[in-house]
C-alpha atoms as a PDB file:
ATOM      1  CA  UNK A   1      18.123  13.397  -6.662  1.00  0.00           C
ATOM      2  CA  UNK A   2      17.412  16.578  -7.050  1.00  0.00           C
ATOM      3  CA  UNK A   3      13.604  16.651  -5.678  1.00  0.00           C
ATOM      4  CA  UNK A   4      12.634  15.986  -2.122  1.00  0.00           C
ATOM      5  CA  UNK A   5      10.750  13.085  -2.242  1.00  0.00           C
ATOM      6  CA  UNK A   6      10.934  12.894   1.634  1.00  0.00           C
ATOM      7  CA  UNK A   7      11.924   8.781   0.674  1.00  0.00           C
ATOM      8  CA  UNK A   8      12.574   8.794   4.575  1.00  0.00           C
ATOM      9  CA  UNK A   9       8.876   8.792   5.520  1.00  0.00           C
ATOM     10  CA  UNK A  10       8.074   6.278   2.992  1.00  0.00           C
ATOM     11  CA  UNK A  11      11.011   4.023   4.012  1.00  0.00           C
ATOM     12  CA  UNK A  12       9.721   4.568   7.841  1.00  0.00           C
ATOM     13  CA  UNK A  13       6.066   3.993   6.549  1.00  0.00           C
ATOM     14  CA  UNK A  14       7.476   0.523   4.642  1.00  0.00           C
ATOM     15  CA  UNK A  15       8.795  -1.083   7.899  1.00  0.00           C
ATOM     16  CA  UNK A  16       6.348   0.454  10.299  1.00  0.00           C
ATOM     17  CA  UNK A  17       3.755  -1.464   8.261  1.00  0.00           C
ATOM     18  CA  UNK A  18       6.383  -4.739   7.431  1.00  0.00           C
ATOM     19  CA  UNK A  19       4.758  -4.506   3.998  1.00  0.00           C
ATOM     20  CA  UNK A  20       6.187  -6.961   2.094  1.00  0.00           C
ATOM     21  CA  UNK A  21       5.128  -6.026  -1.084  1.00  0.00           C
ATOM     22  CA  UNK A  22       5.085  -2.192  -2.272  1.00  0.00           C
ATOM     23  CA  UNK A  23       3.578  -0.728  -5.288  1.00  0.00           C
ATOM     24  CA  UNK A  24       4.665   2.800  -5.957  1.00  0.00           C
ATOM     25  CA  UNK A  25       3.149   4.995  -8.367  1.00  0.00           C
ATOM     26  CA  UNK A  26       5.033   8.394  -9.830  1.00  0.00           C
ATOM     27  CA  UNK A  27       3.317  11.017 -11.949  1.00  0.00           C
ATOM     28  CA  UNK A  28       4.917  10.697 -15.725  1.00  0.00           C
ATOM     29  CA  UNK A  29       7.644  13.472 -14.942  1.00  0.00           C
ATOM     30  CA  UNK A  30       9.144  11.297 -12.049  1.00  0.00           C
ATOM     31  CA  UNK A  31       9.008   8.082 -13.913  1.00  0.00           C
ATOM     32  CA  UNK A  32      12.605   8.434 -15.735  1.00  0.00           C
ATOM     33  CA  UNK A  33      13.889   8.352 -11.852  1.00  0.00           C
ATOM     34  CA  UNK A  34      11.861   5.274 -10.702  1.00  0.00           C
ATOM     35  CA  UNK A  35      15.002   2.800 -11.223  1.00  0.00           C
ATOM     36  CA  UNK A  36      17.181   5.405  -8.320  1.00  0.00           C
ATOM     37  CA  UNK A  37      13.832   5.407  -5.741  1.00  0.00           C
ATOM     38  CA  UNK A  38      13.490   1.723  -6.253  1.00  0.00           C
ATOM     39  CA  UNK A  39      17.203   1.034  -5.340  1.00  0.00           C
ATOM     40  CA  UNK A  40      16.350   3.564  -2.472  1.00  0.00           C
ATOM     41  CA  UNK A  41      13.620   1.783  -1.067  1.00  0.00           C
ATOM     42  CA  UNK A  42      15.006  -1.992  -1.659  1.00  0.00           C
ATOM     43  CA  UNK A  43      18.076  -0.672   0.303  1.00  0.00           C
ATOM     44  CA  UNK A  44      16.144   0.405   3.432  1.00  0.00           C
ATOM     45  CA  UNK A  45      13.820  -2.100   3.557  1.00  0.00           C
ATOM     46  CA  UNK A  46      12.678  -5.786   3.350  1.00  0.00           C
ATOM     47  CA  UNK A  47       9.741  -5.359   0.753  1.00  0.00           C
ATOM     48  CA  UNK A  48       9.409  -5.948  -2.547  1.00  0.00           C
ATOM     49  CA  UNK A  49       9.298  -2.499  -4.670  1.00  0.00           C
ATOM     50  CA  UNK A  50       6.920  -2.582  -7.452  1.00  0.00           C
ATOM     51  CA  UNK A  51       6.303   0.095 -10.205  1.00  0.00           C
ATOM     52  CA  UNK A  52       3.100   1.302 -11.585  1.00  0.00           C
ATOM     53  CA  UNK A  53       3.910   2.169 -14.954  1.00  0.00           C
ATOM     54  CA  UNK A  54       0.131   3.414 -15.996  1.00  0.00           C
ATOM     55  CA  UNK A  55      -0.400   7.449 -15.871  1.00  0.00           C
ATOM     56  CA  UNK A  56      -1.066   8.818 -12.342  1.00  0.00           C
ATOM     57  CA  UNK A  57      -3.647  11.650 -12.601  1.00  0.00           C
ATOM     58  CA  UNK A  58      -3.625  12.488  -9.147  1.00  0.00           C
ATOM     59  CA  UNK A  59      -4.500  10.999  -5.364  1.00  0.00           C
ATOM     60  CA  UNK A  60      -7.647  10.123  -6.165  1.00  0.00           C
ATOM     61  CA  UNK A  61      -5.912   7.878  -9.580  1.00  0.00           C
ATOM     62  CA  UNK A  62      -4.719   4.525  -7.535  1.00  0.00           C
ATOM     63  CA  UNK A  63      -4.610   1.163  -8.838  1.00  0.00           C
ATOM     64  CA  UNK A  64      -7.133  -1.599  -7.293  1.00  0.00           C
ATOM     65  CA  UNK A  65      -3.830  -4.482  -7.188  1.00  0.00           C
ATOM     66  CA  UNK A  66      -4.003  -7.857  -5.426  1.00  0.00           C
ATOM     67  CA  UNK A  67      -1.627  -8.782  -2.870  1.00  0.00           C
ATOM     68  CA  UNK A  68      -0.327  -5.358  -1.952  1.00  0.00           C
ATOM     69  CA  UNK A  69       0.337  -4.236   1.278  1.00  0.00           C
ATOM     70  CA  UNK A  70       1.277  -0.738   0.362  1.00  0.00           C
ATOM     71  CA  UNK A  71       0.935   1.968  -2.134  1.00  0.00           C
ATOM     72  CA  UNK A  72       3.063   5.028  -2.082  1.00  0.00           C
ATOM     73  CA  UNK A  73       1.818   7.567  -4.554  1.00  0.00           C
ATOM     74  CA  UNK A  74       4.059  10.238  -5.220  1.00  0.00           C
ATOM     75  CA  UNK A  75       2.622  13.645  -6.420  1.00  0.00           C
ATOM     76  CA  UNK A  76       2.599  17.324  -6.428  1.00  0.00           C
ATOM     77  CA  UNK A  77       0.495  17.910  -3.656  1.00  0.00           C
ATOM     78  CA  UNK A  78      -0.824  16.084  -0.368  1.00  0.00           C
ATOM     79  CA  UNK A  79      -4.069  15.358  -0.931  1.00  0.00           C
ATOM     80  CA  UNK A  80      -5.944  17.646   1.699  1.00  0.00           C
ATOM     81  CA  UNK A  81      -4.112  20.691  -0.308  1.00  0.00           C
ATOM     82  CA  UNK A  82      -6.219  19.415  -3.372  1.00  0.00           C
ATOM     83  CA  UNK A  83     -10.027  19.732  -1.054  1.00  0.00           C
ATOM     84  CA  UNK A  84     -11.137  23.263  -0.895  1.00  0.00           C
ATOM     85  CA  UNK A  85     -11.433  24.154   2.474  1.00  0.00           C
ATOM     86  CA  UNK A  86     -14.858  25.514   3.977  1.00  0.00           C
ATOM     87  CA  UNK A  87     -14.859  28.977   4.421  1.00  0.00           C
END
């Protein structure tokens, strides 16, 4: 894969939390490489890897879904780079 999705926190994350079910949401240039960080994540863990197939406009764009335990949302920035800082 040839961006840094840093799929080791969000593996680590996944059984810290023994989330059984996972919903992870991509911006539309990631989607076409869903299938490989599914088989990542299903690989590493116990949970059940969902995909949000909507559009993903940013943090603050996250589905309201019943019965998950986790949502990793990947993105271009964290989202305390998006806040203006005071000052």
């Amino acid at each position: 894969m040839e961006y840094d999705l840093e799929l080791n926190k969000a593996i680590e994350e996944i059984n810290k939390s023994k989330a059984i079910n996972v919903l992870v949401q991509l911006p539309d240039g990631l989607k076409p490489k869903a299938t490989e960080i599914v088989n990542i994540l299903k690989e590493k863990t116990k949970a059940n890897i969902f995909i949000w197939l909507n559009s993903c406009w940013g943090s603050c764009d996250y589905p309201e879904i019943k019965n998950i335990d986790l949502l990793i949302q990947f993105g271009h920035a964290p989202p305390g780079e998006l806040t203006p800082k005071p000052g």
